[in-house]
N, C-alpha and C. Protein backbone atom coordinates (compact mmCIF):
# COMPACT_ATOMS: atom_id res chain seq x y z
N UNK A 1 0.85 -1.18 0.00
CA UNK A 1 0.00 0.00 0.00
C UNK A 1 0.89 1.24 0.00
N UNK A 2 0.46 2.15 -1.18
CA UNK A 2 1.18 3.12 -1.36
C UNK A 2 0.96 4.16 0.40
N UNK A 3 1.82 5.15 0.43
CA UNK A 3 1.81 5.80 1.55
C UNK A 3 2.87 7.18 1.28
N UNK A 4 1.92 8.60 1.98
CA UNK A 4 2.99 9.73 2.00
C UNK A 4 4.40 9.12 2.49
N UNK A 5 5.02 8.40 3.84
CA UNK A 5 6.01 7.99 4.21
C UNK A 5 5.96 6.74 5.02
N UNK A 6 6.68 6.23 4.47
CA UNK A 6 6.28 4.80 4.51
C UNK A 6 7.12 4.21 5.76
N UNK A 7 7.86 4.70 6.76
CA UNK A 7 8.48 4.62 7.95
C UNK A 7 7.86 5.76 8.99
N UNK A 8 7.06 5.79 9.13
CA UNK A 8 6.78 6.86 10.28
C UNK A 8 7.48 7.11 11.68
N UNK A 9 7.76 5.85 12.30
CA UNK A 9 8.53 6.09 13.37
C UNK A 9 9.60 6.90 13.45
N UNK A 10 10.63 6.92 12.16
CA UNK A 10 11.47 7.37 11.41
C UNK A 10 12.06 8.70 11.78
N UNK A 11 10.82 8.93 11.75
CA UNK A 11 10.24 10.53 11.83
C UNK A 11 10.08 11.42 13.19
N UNK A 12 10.12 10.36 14.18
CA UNK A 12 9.98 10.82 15.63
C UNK A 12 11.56 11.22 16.45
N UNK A 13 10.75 11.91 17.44
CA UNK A 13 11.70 12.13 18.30
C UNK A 13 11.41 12.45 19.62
N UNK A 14 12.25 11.90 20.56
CA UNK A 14 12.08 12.20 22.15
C UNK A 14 11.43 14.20 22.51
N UNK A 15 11.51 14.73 21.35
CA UNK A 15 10.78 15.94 21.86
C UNK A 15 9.43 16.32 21.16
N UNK A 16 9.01 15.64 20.34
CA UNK A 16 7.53 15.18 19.66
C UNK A 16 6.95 14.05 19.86
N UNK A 17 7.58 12.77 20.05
CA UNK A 17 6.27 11.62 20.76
C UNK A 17 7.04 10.98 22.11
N UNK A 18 6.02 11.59 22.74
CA UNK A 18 6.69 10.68 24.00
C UNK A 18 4.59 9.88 25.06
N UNK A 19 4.78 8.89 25.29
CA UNK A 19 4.19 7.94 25.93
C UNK A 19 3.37 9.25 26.98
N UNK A 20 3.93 9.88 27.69
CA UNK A 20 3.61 10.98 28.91
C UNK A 20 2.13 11.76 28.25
N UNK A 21 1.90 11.56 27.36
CA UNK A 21 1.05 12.10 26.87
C UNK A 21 -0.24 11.25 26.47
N UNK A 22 -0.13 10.46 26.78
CA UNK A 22 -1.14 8.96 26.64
C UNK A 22 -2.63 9.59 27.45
N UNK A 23 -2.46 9.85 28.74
CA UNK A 23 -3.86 10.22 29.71
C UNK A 23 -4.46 10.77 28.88
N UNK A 24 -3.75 12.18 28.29
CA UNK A 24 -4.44 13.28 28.17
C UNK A 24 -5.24 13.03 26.68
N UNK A 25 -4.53 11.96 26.23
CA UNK A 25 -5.07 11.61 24.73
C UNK A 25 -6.48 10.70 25.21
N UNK A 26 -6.02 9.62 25.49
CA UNK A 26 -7.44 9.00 26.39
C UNK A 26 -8.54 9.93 26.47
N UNK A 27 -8.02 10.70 27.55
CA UNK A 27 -9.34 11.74 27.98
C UNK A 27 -10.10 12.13 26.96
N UNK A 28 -9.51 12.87 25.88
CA UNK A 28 -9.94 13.57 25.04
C UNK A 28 -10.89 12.76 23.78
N UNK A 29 -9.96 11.75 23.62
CA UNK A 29 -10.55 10.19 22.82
C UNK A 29 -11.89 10.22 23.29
N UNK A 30 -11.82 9.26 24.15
CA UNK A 30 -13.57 9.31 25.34
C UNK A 30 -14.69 10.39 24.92
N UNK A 31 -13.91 11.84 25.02
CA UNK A 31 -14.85 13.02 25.42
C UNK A 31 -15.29 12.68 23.76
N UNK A 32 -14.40 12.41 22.75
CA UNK A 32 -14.66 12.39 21.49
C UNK A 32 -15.72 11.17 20.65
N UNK A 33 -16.53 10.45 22.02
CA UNK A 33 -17.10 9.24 21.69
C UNK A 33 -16.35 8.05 20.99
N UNK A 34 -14.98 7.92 21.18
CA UNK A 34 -14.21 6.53 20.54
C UNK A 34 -13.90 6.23 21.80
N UNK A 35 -13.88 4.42 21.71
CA UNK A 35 -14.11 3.97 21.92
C UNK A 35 -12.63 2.93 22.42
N UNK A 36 -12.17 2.73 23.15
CA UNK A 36 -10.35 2.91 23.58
C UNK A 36 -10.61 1.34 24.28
N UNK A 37 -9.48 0.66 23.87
CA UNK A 37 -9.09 -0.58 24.11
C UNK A 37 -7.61 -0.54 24.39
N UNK A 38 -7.34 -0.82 25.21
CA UNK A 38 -5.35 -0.72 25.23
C UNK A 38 -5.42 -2.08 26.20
N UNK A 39 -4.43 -2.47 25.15
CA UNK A 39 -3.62 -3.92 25.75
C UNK A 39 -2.22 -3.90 25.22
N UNK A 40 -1.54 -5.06 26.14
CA UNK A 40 -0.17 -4.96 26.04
C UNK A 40 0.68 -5.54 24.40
N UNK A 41 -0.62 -6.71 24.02
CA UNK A 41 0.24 -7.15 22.71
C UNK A 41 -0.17 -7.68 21.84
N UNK A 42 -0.42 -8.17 20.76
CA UNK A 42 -1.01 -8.03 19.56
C UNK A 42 -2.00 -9.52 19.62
N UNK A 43 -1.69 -10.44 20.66
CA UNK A 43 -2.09 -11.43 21.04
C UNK A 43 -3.81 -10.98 21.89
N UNK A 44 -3.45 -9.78 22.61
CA UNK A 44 -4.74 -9.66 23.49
C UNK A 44 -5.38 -8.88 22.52
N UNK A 45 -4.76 -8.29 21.44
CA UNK A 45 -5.69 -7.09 20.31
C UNK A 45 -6.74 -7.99 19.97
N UNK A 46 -6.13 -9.73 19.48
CA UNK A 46 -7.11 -10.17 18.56
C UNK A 46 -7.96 -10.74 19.46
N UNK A 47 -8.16 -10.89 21.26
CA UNK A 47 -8.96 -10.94 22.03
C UNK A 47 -9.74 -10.18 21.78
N UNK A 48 -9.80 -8.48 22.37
CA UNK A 48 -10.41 -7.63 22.37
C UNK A 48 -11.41 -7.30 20.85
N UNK A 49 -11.00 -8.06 19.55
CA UNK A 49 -11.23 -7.75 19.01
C UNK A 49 -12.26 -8.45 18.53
N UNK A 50 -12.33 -9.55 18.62
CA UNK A 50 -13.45 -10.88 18.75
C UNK A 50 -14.65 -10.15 19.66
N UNK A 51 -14.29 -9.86 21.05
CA UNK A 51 -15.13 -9.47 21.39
C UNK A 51 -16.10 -8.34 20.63
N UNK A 52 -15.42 -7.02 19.90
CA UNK A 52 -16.20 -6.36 19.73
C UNK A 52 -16.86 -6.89 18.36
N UNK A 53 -16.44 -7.67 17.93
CA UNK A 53 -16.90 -7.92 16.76
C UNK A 53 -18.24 -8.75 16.65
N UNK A 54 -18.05 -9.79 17.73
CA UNK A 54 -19.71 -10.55 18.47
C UNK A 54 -20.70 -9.57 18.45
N UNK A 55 -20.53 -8.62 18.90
CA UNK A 55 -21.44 -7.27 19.25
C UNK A 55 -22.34 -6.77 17.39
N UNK A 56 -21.44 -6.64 16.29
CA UNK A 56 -21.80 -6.27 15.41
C UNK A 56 -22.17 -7.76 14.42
N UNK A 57 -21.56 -8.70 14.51
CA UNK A 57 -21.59 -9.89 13.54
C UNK A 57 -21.74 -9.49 11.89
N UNK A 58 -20.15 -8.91 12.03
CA UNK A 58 -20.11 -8.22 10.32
C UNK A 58 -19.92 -9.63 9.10
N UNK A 59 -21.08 -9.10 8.02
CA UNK A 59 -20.92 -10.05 7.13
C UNK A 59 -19.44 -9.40 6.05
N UNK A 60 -18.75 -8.46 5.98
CA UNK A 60 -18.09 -8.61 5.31
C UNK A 60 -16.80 -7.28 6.35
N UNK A 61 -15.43 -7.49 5.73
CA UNK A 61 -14.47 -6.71 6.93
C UNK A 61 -13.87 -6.51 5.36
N UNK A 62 -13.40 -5.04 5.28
CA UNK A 62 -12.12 -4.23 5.05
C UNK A 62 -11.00 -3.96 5.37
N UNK A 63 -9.97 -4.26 5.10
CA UNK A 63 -8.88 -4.10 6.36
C UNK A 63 -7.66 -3.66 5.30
N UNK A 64 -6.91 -2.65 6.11
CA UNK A 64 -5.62 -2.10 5.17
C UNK A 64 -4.38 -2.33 6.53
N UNK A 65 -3.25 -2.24 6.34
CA UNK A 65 -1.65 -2.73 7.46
C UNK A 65 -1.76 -3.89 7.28
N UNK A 66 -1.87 -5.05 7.04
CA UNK A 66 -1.44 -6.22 6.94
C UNK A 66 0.03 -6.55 6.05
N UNK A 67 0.02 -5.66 5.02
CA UNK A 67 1.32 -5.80 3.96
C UNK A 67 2.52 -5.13 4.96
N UNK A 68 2.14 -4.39 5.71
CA UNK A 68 3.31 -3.28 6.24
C UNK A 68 3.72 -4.47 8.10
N UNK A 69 2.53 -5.09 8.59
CA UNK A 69 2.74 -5.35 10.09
C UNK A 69 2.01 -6.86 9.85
N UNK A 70 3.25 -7.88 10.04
CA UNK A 70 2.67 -8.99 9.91
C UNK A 70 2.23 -9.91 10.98
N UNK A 71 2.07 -9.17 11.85
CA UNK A 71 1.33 -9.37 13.19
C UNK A 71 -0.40 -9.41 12.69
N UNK A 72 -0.93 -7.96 12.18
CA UNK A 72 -1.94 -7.77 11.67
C UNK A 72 -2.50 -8.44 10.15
N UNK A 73 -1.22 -8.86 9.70
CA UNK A 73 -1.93 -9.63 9.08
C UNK A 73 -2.25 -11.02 9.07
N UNK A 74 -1.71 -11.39 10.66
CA UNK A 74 -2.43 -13.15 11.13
C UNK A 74 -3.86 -13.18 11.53
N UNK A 75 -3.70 -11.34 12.11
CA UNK A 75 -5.03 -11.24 12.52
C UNK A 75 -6.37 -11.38 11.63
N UNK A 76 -5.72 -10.74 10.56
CA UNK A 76 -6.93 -10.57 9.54
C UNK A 76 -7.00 -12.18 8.77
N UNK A 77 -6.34 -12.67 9.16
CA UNK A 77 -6.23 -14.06 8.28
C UNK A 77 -7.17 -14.81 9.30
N UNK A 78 -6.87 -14.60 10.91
CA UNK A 78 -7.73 -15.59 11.72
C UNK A 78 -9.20 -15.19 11.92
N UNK A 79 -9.30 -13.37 11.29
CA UNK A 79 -11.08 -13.45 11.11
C UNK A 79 -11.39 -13.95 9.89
N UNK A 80 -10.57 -14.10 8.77
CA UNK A 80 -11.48 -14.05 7.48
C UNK A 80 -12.02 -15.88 7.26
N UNK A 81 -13.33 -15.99 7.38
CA UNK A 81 -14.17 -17.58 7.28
C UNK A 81 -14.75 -16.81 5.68
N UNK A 82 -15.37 -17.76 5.56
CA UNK A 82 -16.24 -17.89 4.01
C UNK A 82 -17.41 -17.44 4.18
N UNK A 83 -18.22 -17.53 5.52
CA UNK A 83 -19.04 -16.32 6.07
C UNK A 83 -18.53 -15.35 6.45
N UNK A 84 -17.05 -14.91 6.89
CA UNK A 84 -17.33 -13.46 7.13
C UNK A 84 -16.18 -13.00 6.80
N UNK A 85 -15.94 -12.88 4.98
CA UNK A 85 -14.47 -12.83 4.29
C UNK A 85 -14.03 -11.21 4.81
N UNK A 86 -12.77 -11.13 4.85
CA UNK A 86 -11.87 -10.03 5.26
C UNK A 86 -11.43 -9.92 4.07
N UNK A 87 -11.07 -8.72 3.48
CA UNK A 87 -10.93 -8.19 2.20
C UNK A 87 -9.74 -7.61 2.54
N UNK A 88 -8.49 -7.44 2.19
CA UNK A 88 -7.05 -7.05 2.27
C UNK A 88 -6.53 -6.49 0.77
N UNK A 89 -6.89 -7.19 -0.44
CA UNK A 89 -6.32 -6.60 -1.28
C UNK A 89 -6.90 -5.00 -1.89
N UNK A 90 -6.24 -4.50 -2.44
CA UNK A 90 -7.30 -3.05 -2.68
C UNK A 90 -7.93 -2.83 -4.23
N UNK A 91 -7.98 -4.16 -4.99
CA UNK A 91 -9.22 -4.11 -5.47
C UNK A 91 -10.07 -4.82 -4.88
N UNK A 92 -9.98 -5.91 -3.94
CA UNK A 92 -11.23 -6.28 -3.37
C UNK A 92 -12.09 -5.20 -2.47
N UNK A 93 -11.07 -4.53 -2.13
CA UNK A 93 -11.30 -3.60 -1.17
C UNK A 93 -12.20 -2.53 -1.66
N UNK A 94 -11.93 -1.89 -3.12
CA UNK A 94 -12.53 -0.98 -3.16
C UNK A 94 -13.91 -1.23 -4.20
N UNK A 95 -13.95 -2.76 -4.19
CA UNK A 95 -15.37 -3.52 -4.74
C UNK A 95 -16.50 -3.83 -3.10
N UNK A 96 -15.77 -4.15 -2.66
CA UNK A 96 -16.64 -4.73 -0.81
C UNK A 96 -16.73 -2.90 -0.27
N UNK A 97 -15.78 -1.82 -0.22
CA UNK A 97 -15.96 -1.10 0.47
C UNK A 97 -17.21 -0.31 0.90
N UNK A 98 -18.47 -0.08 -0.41
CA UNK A 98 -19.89 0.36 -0.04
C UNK A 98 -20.30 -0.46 0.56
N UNK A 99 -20.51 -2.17 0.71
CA UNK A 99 -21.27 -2.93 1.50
C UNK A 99 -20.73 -3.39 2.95
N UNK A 100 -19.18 -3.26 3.70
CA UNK A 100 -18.74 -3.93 4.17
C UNK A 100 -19.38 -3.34 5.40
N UNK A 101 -19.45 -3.99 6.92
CA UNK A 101 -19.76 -3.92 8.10
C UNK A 101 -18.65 -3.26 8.89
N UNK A 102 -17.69 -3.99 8.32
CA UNK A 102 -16.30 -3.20 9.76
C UNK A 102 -15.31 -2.54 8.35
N UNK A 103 -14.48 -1.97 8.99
CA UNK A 103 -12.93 -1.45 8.32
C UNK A 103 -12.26 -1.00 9.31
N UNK A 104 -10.66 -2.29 9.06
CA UNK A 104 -9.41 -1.95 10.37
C UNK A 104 -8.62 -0.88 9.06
N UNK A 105 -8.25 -0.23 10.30
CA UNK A 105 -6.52 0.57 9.44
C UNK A 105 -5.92 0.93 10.29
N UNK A 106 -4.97 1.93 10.14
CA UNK A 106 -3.96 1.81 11.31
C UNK A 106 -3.46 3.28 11.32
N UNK A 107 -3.06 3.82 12.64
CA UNK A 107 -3.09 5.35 12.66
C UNK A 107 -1.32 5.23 13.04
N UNK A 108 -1.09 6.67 12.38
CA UNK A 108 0.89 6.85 12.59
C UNK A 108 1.08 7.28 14.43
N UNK A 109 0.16 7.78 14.66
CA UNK A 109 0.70 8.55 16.20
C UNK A 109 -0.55 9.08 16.31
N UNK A 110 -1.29 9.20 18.07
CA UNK A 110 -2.37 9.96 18.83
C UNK A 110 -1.94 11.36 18.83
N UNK A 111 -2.94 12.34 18.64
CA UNK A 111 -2.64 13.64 19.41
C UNK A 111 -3.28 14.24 20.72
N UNK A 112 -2.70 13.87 21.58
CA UNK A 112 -3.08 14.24 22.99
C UNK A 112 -4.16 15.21 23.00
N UNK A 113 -3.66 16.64 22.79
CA UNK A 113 -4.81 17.70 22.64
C UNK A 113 -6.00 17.43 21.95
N UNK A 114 -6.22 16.89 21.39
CA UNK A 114 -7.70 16.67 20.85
C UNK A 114 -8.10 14.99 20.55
N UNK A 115 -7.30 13.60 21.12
CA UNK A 115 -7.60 12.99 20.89
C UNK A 115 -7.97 11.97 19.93
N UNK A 116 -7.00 12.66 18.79
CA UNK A 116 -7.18 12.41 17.73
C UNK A 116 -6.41 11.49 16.69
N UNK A 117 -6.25 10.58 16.03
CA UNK A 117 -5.51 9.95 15.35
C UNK A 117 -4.74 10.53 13.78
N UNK A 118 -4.14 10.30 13.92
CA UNK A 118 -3.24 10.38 12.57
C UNK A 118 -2.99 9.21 11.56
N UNK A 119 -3.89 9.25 10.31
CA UNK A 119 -3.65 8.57 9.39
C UNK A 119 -2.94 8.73 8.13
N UNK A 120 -2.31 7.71 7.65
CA UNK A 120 -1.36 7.80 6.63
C UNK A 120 -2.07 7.66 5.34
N UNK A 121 -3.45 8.76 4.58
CA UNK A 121 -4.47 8.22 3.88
C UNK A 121 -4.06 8.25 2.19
N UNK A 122 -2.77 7.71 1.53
CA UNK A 122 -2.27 8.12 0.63
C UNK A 122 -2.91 7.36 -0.20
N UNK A 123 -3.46 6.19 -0.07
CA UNK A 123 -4.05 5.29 -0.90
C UNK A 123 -5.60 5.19 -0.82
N UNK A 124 -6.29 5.28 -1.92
CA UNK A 124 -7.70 5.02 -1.79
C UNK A 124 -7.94 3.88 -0.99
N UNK A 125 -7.44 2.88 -0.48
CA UNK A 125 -8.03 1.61 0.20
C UNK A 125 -7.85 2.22 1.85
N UNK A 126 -6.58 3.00 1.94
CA UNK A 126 -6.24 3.41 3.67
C UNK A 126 -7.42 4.66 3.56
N UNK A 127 -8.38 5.38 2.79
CA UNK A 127 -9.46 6.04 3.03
C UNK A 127 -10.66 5.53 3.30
N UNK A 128 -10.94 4.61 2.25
CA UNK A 128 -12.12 4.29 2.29
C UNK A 128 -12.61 3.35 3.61
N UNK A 129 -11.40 2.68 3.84
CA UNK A 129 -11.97 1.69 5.40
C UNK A 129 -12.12 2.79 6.49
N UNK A 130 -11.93 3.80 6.82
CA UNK A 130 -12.48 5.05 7.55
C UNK A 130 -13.54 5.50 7.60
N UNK A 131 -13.68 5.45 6.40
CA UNK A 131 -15.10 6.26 5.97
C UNK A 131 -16.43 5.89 5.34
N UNK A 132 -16.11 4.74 4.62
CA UNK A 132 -17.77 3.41 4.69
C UNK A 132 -18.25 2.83 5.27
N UNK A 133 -17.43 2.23 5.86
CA UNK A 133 -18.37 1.53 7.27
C UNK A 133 -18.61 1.57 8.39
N UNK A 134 -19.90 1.38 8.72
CA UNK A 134 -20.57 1.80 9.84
C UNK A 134 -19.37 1.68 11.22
N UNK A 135 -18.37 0.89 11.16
CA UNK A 135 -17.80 0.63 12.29
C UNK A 135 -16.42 0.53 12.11
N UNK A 136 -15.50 1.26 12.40
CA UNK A 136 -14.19 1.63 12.24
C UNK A 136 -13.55 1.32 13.39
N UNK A 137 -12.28 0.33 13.05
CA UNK A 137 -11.76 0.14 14.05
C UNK A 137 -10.11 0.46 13.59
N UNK A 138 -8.97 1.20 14.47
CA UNK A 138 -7.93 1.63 14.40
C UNK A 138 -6.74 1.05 15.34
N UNK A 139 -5.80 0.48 14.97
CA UNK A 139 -4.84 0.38 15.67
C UNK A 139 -3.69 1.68 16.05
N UNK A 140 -3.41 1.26 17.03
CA UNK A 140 -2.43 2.77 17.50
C UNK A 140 -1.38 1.95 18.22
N UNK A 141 -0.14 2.33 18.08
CA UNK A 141 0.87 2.33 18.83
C UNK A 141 1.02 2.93 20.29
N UNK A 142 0.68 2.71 21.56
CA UNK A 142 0.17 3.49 22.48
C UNK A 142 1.28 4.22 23.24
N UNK A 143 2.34 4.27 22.99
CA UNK A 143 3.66 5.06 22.61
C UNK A 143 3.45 6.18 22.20
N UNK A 144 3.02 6.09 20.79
CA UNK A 144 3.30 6.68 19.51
C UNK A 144 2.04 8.32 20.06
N UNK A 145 2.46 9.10 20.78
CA UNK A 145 1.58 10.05 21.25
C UNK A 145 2.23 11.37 21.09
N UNK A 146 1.69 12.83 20.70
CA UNK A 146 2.01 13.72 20.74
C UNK A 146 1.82 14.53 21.20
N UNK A 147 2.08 15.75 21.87
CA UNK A 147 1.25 16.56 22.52
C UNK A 147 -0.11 17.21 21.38
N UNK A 148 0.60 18.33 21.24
CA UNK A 148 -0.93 18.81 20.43
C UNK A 148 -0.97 18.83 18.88
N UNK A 149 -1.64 19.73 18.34
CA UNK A 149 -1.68 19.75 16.54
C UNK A 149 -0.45 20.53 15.88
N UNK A 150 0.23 21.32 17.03
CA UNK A 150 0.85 22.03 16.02
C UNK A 150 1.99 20.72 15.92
N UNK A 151 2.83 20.22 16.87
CA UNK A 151 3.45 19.14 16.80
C UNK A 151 3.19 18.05 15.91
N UNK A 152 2.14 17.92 15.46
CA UNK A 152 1.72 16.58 14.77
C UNK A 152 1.69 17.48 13.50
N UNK A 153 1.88 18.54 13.17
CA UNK A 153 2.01 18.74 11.61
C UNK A 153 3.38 19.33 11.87
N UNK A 154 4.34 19.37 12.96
CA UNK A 154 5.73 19.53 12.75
C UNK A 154 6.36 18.18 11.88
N UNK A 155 5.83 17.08 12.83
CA UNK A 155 6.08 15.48 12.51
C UNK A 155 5.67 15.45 10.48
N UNK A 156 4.39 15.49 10.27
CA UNK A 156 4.09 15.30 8.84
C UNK A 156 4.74 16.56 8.03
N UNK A 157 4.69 17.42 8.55
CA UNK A 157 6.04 18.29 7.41
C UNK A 157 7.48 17.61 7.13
N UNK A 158 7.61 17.28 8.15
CA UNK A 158 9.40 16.29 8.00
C UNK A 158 8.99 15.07 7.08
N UNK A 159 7.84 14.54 6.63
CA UNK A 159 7.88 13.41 5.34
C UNK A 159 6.89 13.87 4.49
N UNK A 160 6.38 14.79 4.26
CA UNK A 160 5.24 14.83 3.84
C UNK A 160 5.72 15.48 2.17
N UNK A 161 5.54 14.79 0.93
CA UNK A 161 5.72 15.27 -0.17
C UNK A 161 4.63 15.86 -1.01
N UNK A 162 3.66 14.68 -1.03
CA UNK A 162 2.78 14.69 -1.76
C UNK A 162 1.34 13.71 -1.32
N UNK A 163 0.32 13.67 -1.27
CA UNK A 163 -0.34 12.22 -0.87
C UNK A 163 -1.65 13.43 -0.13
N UNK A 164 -1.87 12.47 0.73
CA UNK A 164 -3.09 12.59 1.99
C UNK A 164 -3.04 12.41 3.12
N UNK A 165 -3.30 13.42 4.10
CA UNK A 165 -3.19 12.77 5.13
C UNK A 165 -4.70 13.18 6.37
N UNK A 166 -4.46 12.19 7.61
CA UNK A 166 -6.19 12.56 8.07
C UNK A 166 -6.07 12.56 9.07
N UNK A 167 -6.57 12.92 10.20
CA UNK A 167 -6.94 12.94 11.64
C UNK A 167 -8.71 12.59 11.50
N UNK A 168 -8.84 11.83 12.20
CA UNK A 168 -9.74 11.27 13.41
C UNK A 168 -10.01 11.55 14.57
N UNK A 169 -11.11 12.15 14.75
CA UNK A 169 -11.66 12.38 15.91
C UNK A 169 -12.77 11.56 16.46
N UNK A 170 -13.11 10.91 17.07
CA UNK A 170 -13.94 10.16 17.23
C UNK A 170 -14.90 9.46 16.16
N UNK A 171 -16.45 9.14 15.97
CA UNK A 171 -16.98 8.60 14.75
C UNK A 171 -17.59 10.10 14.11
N UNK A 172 -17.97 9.66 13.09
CA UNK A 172 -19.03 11.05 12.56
C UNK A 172 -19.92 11.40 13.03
N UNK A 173 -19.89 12.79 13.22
CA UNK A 173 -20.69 13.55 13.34
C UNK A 173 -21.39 15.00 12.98
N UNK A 174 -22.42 15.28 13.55
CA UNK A 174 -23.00 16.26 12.58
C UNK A 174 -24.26 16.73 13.69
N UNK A 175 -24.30 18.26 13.92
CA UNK A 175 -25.41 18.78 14.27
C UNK A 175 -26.82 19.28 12.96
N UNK A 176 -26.50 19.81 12.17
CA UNK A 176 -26.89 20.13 11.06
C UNK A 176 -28.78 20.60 11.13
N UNK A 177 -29.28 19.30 11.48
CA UNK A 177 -30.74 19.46 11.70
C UNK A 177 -31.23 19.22 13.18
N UNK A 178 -31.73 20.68 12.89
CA UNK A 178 -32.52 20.90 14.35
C UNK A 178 -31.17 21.43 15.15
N UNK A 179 -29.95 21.34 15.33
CA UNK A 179 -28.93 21.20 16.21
C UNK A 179 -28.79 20.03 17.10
N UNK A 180 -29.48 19.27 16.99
CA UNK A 180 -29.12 17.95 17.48
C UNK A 180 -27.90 16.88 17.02
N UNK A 181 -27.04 16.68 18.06
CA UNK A 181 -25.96 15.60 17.42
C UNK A 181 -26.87 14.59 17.28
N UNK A 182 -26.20 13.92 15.94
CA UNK A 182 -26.10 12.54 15.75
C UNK A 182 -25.30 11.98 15.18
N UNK A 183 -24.82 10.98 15.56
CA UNK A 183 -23.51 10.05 15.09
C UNK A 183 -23.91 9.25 14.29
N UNK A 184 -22.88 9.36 12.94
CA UNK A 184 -22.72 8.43 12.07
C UNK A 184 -23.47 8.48 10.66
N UNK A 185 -24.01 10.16 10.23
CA UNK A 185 -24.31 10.90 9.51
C UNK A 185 -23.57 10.60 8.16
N UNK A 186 -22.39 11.04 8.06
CA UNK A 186 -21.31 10.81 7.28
C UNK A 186 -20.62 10.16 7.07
N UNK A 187 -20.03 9.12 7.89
CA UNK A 187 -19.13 8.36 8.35
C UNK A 187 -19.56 6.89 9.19
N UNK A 188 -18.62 6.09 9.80
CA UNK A 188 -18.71 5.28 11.15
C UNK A 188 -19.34 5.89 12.10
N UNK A 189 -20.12 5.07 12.32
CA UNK A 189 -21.23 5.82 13.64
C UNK A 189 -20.24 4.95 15.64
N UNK A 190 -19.66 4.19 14.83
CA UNK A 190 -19.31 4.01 16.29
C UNK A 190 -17.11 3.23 15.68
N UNK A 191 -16.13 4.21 16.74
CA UNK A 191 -14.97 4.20 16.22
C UNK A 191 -14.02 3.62 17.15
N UNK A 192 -13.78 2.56 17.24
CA UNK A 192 -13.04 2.34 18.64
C UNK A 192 -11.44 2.28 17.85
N UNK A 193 -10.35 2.27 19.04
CA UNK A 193 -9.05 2.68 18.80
C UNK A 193 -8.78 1.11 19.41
N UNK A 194 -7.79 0.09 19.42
CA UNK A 194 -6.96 -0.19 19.58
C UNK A 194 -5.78 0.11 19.83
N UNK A 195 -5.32 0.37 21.54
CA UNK A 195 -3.83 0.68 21.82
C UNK A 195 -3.29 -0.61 22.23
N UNK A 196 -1.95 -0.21 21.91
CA UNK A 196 -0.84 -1.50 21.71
C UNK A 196 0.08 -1.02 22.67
N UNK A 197 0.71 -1.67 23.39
CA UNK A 197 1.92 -1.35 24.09
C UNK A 197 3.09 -1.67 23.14
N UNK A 198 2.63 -3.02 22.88
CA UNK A 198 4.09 -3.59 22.01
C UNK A 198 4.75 -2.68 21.12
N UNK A 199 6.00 -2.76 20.94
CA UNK A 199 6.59 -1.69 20.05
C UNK A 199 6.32 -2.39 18.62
């Protein structure tokens, strides 16, 4: 999968991501209606992840990081049955993406101040699992944290050539009519994060 920079860690440093900033991202996550899972290792992810998935019983999954983290891609191999195929390549991907139930992808670094994720959206397949289905789920490095926005576009100026890139804030939303929120207008109506300890 193509990508603005295809090493992100790369890119860090002890005075832009540091772990110390994890609470304040949490907090803000929460206030942002997503939905926060943190475990220590890629073993309890695909726990946590079964579970939420019982909850929805998706007939079809989207999923983009498997080519880049081959951790994630045992995962996506141990959901995909013949009832409930996981779609990885990105033309399957962008044939299943109007009908599918879930879409995993994977965020570069949290931003503390607003809770928000950072995606690497250079490829139509790392967009569309964000933004079609009802239920978005994100892996995060729970490390990988920054303080606020101006920092997190210090970080994407140091790789950033050409491409896309996205922040996440919780699922969609929209006051629009009447002024009433409602989630999931535009987007995933419900967005949970996956944090990882493991490096």
């Amino acid at each position: 999968m193509k990508k603005v920079y295809e090493n992100w860690p790369e890119l860090f440093s002890k005075e832009t991501i540091d772990p110390k900033w994890w609470d304040k991202f949490e907090a803000n996550a929460k206030a942002a209606s997503a939905e926060i899972h943190r475990v220590k290792d890629y073993d309890a992810a695909k726990k946590e992840i079964d579970t939420i998935l019982k909850e929805f019983d998706p007939k079809s999954i989207i999923a983009v990081g498997g080519e880049e983290n081959p951790k994630l891609a045992e995962i996506y191999a141990g959901l995909n049955t013949a009832a409930h195929p996981v779609y990885t390549d990105k033309y399957e991907i962008a044939e299943h993406a109007p009908t599918a139930d879930v879409g995993f992808s994977c965020a570069e670094f949290g931003v503390g101040e607003t809770g928000s994720v950072c995606v690497d959206t250079y490829s139509y397949e790392a967009r569309v699992v964000g933004m079609l289905p009802p239920v978005h789920i994100v892996f995060l490095n729970s490390n990988y944290i920054t303080e606020n926005v101006s920092t997190a576009f210090k970080i994407i100026a140091k790789g950033f050539k050409k491409g896309h890139m996205g922040f996440i804030t919780g699922p969609s939303r929209t006051a629009d009519i009447e002024r009433v929120l409602t989630l999931g207008v535009h987007g995933p109506s419900r967005f949970f994060i996956i944090a990882i300890d493991e490096a």
